[in-house]
C-alpha atoms as a PDB file:
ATOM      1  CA  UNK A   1     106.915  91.671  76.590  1.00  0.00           C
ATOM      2  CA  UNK A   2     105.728  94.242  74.183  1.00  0.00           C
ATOM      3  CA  UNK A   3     102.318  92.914  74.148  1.00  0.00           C
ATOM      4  CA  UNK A   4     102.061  93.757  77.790  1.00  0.00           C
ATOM      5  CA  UNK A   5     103.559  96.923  77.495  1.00  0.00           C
ATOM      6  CA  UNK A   6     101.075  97.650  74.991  1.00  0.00           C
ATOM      7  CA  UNK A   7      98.108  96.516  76.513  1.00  0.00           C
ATOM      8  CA  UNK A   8      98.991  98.835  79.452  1.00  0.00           C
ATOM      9  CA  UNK A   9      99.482 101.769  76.941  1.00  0.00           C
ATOM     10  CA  UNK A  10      95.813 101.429  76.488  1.00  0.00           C
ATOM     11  CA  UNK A  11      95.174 102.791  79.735  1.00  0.00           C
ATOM     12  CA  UNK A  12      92.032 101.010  80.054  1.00  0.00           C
ATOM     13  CA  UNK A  13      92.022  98.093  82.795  1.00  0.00           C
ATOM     14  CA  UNK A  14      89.471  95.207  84.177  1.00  0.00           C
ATOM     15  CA  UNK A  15      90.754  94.561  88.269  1.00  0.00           C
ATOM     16  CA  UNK A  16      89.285  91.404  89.518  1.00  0.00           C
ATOM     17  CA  UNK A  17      88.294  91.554  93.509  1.00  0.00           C
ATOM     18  CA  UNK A  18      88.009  93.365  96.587  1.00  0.00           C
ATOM     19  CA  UNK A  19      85.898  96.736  97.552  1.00  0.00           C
ATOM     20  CA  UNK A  20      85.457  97.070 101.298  1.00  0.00           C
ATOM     21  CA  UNK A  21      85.310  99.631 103.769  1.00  0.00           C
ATOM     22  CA  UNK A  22      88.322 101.298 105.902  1.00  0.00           C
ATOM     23  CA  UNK A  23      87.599 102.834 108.975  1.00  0.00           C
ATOM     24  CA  UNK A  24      90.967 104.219 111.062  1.00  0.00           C
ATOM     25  CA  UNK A  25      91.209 106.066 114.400  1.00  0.00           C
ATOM     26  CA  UNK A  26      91.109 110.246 114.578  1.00  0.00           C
ATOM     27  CA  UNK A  27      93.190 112.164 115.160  1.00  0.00           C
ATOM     28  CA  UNK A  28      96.376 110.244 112.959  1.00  0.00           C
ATOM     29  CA  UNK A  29      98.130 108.759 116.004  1.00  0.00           C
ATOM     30  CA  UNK A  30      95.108 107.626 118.016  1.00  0.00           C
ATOM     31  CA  UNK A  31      95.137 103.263 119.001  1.00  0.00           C
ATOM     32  CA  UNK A  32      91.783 101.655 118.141  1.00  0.00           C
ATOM     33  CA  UNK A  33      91.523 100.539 121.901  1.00  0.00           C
ATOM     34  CA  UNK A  34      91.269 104.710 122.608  1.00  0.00           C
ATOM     35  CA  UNK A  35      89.319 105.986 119.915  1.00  0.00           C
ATOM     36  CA  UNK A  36      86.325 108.144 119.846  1.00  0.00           C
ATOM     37  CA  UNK A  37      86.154 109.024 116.294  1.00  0.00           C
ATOM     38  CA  UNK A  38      86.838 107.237 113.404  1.00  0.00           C
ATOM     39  CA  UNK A  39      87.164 108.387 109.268  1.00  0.00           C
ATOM     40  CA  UNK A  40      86.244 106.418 106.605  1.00  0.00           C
ATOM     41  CA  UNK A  41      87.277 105.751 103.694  1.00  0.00           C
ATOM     42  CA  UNK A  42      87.071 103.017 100.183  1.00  0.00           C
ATOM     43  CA  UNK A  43      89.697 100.462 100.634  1.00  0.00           C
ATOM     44  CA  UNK A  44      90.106  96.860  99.773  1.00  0.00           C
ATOM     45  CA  UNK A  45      93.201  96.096  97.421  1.00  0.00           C
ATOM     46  CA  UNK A  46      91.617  95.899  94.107  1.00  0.00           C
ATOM     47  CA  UNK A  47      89.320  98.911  94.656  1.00  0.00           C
ATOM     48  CA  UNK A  48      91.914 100.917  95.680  1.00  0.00           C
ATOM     49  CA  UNK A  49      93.589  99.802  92.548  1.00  0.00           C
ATOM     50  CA  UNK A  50      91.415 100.884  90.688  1.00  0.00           C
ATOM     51  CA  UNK A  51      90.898 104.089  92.522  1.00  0.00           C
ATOM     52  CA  UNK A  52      94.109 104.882  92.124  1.00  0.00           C
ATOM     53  CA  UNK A  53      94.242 104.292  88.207  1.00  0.00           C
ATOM     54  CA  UNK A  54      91.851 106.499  87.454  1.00  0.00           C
ATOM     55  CA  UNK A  55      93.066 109.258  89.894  1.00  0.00           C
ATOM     56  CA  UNK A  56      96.222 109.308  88.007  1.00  0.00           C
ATOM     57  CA  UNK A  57      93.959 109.202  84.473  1.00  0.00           C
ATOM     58  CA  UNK A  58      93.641 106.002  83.474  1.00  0.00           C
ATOM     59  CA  UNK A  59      90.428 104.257  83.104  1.00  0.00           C
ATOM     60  CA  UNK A  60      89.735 100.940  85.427  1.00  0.00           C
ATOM     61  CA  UNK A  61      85.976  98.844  85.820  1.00  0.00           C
ATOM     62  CA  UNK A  62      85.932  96.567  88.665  1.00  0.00           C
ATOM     63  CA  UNK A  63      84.891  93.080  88.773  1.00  0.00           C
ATOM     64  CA  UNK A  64      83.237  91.662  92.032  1.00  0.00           C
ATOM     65  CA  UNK A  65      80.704  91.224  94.641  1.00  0.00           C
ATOM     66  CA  UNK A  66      79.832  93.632  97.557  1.00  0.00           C
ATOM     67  CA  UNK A  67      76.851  92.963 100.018  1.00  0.00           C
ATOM     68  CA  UNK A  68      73.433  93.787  99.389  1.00  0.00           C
ATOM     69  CA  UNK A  69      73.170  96.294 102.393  1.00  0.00           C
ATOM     70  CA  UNK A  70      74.679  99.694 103.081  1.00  0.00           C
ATOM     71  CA  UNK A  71      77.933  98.681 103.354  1.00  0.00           C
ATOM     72  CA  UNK A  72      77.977  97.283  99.612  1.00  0.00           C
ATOM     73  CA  UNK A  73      75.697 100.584  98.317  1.00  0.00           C
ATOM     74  CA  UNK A  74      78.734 102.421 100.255  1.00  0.00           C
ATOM     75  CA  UNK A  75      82.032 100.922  98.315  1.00  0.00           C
ATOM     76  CA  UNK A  76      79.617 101.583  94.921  1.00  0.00           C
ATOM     77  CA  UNK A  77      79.002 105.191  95.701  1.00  0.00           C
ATOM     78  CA  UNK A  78      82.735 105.331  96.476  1.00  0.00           C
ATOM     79  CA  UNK A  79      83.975 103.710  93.326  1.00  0.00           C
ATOM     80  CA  UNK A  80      81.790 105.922  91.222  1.00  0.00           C
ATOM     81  CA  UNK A  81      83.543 108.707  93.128  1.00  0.00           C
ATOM     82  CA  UNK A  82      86.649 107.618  92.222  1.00  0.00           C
ATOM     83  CA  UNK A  83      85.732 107.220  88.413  1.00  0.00           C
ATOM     84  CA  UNK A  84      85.503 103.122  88.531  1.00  0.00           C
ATOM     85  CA  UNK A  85      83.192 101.352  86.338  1.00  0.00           C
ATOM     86  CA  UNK A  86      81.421  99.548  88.257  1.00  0.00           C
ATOM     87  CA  UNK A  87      79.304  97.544  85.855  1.00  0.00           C
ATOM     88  CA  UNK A  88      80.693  94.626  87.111  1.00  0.00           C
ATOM     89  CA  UNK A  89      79.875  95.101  90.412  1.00  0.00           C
ATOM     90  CA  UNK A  90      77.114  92.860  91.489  1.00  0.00           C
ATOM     91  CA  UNK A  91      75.415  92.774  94.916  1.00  0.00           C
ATOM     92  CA  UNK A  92      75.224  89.453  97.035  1.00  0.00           C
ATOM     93  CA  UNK A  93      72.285  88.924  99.617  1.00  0.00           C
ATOM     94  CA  UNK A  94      71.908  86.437 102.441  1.00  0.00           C
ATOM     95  CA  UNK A  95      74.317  86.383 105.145  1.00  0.00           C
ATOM     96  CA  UNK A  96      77.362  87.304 103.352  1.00  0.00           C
ATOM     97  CA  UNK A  97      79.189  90.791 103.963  1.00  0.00           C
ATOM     98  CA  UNK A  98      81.372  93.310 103.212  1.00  0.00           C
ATOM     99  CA  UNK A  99      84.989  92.945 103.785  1.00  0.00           C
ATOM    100  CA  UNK A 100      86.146  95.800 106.576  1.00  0.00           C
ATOM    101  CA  UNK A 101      89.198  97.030 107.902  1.00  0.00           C
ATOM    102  CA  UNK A 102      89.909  98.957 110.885  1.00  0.00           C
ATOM    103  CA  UNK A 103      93.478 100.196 111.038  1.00  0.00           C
ATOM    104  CA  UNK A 104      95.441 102.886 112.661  1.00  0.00           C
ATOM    105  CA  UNK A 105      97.137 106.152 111.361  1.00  0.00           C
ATOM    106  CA  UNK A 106     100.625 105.273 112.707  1.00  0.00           C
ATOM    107  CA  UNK A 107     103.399 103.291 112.074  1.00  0.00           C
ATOM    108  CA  UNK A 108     104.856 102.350 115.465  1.00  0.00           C
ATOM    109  CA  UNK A 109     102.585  99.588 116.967  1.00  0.00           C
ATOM    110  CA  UNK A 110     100.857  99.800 114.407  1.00  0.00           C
ATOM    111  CA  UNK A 111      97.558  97.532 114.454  1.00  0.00           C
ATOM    112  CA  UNK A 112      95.098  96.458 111.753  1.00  0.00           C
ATOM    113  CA  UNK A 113      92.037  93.916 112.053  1.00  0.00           C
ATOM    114  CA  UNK A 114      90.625  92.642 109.112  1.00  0.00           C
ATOM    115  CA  UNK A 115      87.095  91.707 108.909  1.00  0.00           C
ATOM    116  CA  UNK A 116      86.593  88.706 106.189  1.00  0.00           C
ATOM    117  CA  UNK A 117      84.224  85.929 107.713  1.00  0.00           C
ATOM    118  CA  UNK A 118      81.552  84.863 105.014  1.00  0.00           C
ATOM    119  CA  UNK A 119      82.975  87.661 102.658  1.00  0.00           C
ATOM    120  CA  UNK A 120      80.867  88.554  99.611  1.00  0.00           C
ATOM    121  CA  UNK A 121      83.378  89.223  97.138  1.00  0.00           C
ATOM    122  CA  UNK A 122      84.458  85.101  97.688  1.00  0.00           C
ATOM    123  CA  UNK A 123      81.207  84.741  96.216  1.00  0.00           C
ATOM    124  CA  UNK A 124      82.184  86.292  92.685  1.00  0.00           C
ATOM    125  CA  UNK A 125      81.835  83.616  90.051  1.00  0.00           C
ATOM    126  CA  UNK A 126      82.421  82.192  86.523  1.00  0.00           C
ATOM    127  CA  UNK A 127      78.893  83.809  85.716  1.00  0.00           C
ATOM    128  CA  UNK A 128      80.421  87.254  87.119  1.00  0.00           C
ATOM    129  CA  UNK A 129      83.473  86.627  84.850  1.00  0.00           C
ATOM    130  CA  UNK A 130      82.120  85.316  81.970  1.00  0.00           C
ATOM    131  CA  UNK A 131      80.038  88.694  81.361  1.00  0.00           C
ATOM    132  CA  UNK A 132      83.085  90.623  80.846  1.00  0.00           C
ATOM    133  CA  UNK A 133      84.596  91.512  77.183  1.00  0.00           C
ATOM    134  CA  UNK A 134      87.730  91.384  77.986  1.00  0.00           C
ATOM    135  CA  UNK A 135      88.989  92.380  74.520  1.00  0.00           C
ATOM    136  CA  UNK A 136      87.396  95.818  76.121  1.00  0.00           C
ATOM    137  CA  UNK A 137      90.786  96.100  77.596  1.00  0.00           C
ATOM    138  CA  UNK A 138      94.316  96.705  77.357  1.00  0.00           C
ATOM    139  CA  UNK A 139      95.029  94.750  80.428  1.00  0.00           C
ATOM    140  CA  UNK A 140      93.407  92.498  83.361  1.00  0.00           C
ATOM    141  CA  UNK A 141      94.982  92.987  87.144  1.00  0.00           C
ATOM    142  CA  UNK A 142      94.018  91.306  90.144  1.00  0.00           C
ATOM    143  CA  UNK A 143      95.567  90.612  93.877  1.00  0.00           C
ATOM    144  CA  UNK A 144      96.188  87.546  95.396  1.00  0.00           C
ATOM    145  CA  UNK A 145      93.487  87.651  98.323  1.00  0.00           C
ATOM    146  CA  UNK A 146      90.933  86.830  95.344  1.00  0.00           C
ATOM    147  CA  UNK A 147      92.510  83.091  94.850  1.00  0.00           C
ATOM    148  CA  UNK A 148      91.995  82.719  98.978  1.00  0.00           C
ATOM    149  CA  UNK A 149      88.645  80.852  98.685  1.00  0.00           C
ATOM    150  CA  UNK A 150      86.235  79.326  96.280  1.00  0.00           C
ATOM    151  CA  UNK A 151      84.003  80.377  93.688  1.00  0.00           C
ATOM    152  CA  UNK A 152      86.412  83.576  93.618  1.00  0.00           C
ATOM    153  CA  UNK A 153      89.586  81.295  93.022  1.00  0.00           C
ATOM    154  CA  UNK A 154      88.685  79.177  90.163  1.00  0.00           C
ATOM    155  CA  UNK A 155      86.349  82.112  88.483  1.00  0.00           C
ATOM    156  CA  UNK A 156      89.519  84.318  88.732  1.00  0.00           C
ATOM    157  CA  UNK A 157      91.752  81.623  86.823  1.00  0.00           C
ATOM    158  CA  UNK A 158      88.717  81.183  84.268  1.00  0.00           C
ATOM    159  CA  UNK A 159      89.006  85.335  83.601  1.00  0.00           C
ATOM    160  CA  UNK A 160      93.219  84.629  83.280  1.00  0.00           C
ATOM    161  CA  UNK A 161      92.055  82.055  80.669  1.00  0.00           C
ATOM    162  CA  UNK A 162      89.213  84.855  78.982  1.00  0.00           C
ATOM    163  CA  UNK A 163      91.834  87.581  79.041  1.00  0.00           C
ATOM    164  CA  UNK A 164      94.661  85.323  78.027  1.00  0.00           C
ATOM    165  CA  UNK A 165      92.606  83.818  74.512  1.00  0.00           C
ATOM    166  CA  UNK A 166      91.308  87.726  74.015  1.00  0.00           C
ATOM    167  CA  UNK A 167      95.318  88.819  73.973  1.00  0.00           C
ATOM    168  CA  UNK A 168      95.194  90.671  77.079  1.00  0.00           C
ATOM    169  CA  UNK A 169      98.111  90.532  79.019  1.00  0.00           C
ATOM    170  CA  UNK A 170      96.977  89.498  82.832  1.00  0.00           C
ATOM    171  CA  UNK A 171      98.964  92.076  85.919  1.00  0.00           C
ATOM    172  CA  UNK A 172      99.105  90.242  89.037  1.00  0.00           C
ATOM    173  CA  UNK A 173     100.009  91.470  92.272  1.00  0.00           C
ATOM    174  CA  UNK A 174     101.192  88.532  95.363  1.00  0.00           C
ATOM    175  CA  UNK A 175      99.191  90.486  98.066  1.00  0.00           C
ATOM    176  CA  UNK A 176      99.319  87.587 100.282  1.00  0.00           C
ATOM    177  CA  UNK A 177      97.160  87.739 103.098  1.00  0.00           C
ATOM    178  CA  UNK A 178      97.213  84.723 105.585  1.00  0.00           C
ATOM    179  CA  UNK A 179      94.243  85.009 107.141  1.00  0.00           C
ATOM    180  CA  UNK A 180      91.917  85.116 104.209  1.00  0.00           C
ATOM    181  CA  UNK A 181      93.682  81.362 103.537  1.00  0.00           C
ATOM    182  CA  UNK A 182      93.079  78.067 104.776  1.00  0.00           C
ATOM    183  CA  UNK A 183      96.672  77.130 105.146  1.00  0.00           C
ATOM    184  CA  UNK A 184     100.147  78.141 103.947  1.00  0.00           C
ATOM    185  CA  UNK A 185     100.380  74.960 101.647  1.00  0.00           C
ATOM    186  CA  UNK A 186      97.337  75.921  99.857  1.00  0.00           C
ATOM    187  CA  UNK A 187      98.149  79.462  99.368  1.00  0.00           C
ATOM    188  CA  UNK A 188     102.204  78.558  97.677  1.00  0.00           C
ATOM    189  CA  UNK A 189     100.259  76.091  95.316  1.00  0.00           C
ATOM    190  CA  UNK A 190      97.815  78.897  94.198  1.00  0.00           C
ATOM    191  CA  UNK A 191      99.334  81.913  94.138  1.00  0.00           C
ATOM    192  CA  UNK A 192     102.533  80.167  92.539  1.00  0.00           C
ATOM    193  CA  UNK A 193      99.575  78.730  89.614  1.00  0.00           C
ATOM    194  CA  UNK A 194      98.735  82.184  89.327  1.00  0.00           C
ATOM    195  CA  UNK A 195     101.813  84.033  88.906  1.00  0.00           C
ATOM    196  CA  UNK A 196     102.891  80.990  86.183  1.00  0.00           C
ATOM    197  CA  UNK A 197     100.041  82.063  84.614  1.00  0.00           C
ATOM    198  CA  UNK A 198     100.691  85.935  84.424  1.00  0.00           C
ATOM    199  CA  UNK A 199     102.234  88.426  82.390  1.00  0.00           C
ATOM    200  CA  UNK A 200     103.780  90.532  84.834  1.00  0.00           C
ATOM    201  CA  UNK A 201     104.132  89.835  89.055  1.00  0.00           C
ATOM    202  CA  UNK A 202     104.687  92.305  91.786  1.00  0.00           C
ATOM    203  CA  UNK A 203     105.148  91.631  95.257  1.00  0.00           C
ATOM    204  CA  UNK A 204     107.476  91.886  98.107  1.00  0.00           C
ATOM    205  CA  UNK A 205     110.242  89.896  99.281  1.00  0.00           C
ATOM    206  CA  UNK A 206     108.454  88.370 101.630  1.00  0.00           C
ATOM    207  CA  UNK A 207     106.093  87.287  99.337  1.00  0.00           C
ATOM    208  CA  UNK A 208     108.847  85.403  96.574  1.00  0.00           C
ATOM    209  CA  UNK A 209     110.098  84.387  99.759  1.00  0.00           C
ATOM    210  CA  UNK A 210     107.034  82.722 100.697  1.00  0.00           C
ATOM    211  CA  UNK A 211     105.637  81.675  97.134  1.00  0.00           C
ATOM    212  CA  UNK A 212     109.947  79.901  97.347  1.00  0.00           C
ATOM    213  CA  UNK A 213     109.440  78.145 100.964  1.00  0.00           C
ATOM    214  CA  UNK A 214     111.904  81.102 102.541  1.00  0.00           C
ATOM    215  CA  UNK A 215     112.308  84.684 102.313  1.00  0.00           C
ATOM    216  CA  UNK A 216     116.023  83.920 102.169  1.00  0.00           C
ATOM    217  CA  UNK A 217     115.098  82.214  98.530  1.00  0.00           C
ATOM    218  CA  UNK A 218     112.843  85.391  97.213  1.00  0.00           C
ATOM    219  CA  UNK A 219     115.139  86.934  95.284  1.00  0.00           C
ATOM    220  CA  UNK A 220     115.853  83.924  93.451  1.00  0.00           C
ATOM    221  CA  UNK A 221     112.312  83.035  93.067  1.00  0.00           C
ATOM    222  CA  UNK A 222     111.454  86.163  91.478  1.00  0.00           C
ATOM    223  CA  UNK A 223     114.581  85.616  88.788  1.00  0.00           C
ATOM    224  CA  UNK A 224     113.326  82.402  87.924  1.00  0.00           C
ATOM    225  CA  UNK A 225     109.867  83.757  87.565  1.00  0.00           C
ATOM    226  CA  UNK A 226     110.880  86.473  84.750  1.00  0.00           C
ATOM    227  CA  UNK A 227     113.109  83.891  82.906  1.00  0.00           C
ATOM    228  CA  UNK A 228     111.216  80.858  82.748  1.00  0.00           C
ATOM    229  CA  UNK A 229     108.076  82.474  81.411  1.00  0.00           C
ATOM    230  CA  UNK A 230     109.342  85.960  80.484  1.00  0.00           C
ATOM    231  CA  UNK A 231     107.218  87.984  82.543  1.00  0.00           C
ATOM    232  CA  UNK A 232     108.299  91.854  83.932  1.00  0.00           C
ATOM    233  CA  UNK A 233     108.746  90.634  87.874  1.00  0.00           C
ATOM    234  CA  UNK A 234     108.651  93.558  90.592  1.00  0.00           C
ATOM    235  CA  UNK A 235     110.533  92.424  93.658  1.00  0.00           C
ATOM    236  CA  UNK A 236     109.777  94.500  96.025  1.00  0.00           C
ATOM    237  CA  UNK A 237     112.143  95.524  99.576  1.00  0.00           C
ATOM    238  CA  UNK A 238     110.573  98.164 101.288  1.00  0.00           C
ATOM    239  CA  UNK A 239     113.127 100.669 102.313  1.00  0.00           C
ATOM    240  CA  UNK A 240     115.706  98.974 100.319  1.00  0.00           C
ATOM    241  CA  UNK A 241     113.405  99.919  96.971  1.00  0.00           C
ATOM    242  CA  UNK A 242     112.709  97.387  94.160  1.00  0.00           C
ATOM    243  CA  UNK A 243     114.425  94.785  91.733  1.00  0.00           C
ATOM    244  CA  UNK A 244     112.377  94.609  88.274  1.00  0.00           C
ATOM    245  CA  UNK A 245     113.257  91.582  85.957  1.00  0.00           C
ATOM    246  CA  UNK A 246     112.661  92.098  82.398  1.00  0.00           C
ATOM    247  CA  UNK A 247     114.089  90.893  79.245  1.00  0.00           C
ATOM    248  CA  UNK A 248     117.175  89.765  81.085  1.00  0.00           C
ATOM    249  CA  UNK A 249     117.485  93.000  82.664  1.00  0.00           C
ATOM    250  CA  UNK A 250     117.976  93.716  86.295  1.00  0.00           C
ATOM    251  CA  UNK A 251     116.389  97.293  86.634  1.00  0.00           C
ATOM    252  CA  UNK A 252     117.656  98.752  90.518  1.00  0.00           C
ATOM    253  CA  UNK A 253     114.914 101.548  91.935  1.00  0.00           C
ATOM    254  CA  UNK A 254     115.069 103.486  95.462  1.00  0.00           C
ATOM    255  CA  UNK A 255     112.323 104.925  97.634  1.00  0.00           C
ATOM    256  CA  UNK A 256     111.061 108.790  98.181  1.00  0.00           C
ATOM    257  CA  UNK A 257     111.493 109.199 101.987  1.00  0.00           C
ATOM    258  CA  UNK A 258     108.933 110.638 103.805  1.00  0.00           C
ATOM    259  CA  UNK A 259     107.436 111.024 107.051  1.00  0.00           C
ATOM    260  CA  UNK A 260     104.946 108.023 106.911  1.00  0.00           C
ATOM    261  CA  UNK A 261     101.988 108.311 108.913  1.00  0.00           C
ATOM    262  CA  UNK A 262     100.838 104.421 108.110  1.00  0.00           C
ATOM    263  CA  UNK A 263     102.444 101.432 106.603  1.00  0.00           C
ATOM    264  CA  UNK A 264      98.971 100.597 104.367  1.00  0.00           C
ATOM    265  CA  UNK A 265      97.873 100.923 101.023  1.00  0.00           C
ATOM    266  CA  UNK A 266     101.499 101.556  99.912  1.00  0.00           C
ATOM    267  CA  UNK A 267     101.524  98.272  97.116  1.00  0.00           C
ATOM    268  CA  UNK A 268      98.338  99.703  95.346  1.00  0.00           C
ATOM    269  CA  UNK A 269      99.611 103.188  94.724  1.00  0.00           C
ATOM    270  CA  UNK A 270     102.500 101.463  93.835  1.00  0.00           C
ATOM    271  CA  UNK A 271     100.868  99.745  90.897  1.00  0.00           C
ATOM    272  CA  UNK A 272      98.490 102.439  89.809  1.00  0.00           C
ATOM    273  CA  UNK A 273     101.273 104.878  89.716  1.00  0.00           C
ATOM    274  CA  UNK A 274     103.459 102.156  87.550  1.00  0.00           C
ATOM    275  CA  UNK A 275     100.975 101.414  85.202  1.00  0.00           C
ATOM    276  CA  UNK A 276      99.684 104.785  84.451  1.00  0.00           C
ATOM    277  CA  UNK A 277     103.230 106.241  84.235  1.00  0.00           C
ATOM    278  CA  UNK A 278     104.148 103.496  81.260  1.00  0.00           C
ATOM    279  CA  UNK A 279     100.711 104.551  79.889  1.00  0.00           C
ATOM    280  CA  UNK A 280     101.905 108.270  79.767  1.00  0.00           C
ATOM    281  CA  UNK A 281     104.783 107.132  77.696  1.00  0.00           C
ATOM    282  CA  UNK A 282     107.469 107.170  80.336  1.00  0.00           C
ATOM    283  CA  UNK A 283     110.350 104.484  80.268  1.00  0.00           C
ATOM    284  CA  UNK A 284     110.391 101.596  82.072  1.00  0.00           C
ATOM    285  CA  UNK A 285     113.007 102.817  85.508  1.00  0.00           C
ATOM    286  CA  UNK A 286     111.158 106.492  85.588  1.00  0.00           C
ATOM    287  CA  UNK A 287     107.632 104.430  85.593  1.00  0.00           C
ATOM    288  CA  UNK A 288     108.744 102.240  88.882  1.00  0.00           C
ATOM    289  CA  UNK A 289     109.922 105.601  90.376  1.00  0.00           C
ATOM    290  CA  UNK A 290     107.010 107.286  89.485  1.00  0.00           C
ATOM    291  CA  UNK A 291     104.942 104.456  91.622  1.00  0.00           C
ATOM    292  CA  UNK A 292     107.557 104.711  94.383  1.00  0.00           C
ATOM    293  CA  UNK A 293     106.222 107.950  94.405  1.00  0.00           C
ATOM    294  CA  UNK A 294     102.772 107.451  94.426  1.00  0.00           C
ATOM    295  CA  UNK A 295     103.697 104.925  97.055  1.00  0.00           C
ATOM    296  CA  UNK A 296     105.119 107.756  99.625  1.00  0.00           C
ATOM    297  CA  UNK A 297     102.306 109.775  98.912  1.00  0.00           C
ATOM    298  CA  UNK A 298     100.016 107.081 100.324  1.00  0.00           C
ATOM    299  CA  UNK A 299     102.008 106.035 103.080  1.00  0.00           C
ATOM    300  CA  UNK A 300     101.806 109.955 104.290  1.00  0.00           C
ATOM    301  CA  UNK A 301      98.536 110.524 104.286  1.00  0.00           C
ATOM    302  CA  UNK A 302      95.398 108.884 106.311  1.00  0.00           C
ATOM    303  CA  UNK A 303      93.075 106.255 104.466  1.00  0.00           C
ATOM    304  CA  UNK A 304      93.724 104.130 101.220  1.00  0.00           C
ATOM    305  CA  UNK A 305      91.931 105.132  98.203  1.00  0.00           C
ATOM    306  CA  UNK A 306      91.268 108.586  99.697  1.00  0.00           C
ATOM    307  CA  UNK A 307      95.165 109.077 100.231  1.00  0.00           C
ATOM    308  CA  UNK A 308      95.867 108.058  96.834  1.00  0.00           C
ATOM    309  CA  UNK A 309      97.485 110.418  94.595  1.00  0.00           C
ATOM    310  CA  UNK A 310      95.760 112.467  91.159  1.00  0.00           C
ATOM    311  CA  UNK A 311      98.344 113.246  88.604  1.00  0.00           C
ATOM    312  CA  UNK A 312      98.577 117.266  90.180  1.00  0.00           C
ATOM    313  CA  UNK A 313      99.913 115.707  93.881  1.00  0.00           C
ATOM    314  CA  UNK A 314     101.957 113.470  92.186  1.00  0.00           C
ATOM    315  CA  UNK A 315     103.579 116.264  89.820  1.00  0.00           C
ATOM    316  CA  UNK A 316     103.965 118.348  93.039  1.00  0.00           C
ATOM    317  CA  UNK A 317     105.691 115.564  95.088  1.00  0.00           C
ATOM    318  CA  UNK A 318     107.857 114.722  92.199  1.00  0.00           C
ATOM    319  CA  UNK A 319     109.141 118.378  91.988  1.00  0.00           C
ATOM    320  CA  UNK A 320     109.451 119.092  95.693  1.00  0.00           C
ATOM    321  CA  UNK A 321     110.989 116.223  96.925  1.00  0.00           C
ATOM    322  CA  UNK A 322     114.405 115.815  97.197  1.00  0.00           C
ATOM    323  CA  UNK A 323     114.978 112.599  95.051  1.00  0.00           C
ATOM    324  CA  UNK A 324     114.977 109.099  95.400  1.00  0.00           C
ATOM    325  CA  UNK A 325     117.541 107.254  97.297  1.00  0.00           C
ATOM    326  CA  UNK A 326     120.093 105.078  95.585  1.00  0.00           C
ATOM    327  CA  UNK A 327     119.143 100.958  95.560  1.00  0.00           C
END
């Protein structure tokens, strides 16, 4: 555990997969069915990662593909933007595309639509992973929609094995998606390889549950996880806040209530507000509340990576809001 804990002290992470483009519905409130003006923002889980790392200070480089078109030229601009190396970044063409997501500023009926067919970031590949120096880093991270389809999947487990023989602890976040997959069946086998595989695992209950064959068997899932291989484990409840398993320890954390506007991009915040909070030296319970945070602050404002919050937001939220609640 302290190798991981100091790999993330570095402050300096490679995040395997997704950039894509968000578009969502004007004026916050507004169903896609009645819109006449849409914003748009960076989005896809690992850009926003990354995003949000290096709006809270940290330093992140991306690793993936985007279309050779506008839309791919747009999530590089945006990355740059953000501070992301993107390096790594290496445009596809033919007839592959962009991931895009078109989802709506409100959280009652809430609709998204993902756009995923013949996606260019399942083209990323061993050559795409193999040009990284991964002793570069302090840590690797990647989300589970990468493992969804192949070359991505097996050039994602050869950069676990890279990362892994250069002594850098590998992050992985569940972010199960079902319709990036071919089946359930496949996804368990794979996403339960990867987490084996990793250093540390967040995700949600329904996730565990999922990863366990029922939600009711999450919770135990995510125990087993942490004790069989020893890795931190983030379980995840949404309003009912977060179990982390570490070193035998079960570590309870609330929520920051808010006034959400959106249920999306919560998990990334999440993570790039954890990470960069045990970077900035803070213990292990003030770190997950710290991404709780972050986590609020997403949820409350429009867009993904642009509603992501810099270390001054976060500061402010911390010291204006009320508190957490009690898990």
């Amino acid at each position: 555990m302290s190798a991981l804990m100091d790999g993330i002290k570095i402050n300096d992470f490679v995040v395997i997969g997704r950039a894509g483009m968000d578009f969502y519905p004007d004026p916050p409130g507004t169903a896609t069915e009645d819109a006449t003006t849409v914003s748009v923002g960076l989005g896809g889980s690992s850009a926003n990662i990354a995003a949000g790392i290096c709006k809270l200070g940290g330093r992140a480089a991306l690793v993936t593909r985007v279309s050779d078109d506008s839309i791919g030229r747009y999530c590089v601009k945006q990355l740059k933007h953000y501070g992301v190396d993107t390096t790594h970044v290496t445009p596809i063409g033919g007839e592959y595309r962009n991931s895009l997501a078109i989802y709506e500023t409100r959280v009652e009926d809430h609709q998204s639509v993902i756009y995923r067919n013949g996606a260019a970031d399942f083209q990323m590949d061993k050559s795409d992973i193999s040009a990284v120096d991964y002793s570069a880093f302090g840590a690797l991270i990647t989300a589970g929609t990468v493992f969804a389809a192949e070359p991505s999947r097996t050039a994602t487990f050869h950069a676990f094995d890279l990362a892994r023989a250069a002594g850098v602890p590998v992050i992985f976040d569940v972010d199960y998606r079902p319709y990036s997959w071919p089946s359930p069946e496949v996804a368990a086998d794979v996403l339960s390889r990867a987490a084996d595989k990793s250093d540390m695992i967040v995700g949600n209950d329904e996730e565990f549950g999922f990863m366990a064959g029922g939600i009711d068997k999450g919770l135990a899932k995510a125990r087993s996880l942490s004790e069989q291989s020893g890795a931190l484990v983030v379980y995840k409840m949404g309003q009912l806040g977060a179990i982390t398993f570490m070193d035998g320890q079960e570590i309870r954390t609330g929520i920051y209530p808010v006034d959400a506007l959106k249920p999306t991009g919560a998990g990334d915040s999440f993570m790039a507000g954890f990470l960069t909070s045990i970077a900035d030296g803070h213990d292990l319970k003030t770190s997950l509340l710290r991404g709780s945070a972050c986590a609020s602050i997403t949820v409350s404002r429009p867009g993904c990576a642009p509603a992501m919050a810099d270390t001054e937001t976060l500061n402010q939220f911390l010291a204006n809001h009320s508190g957490p609640t009690h898990a």
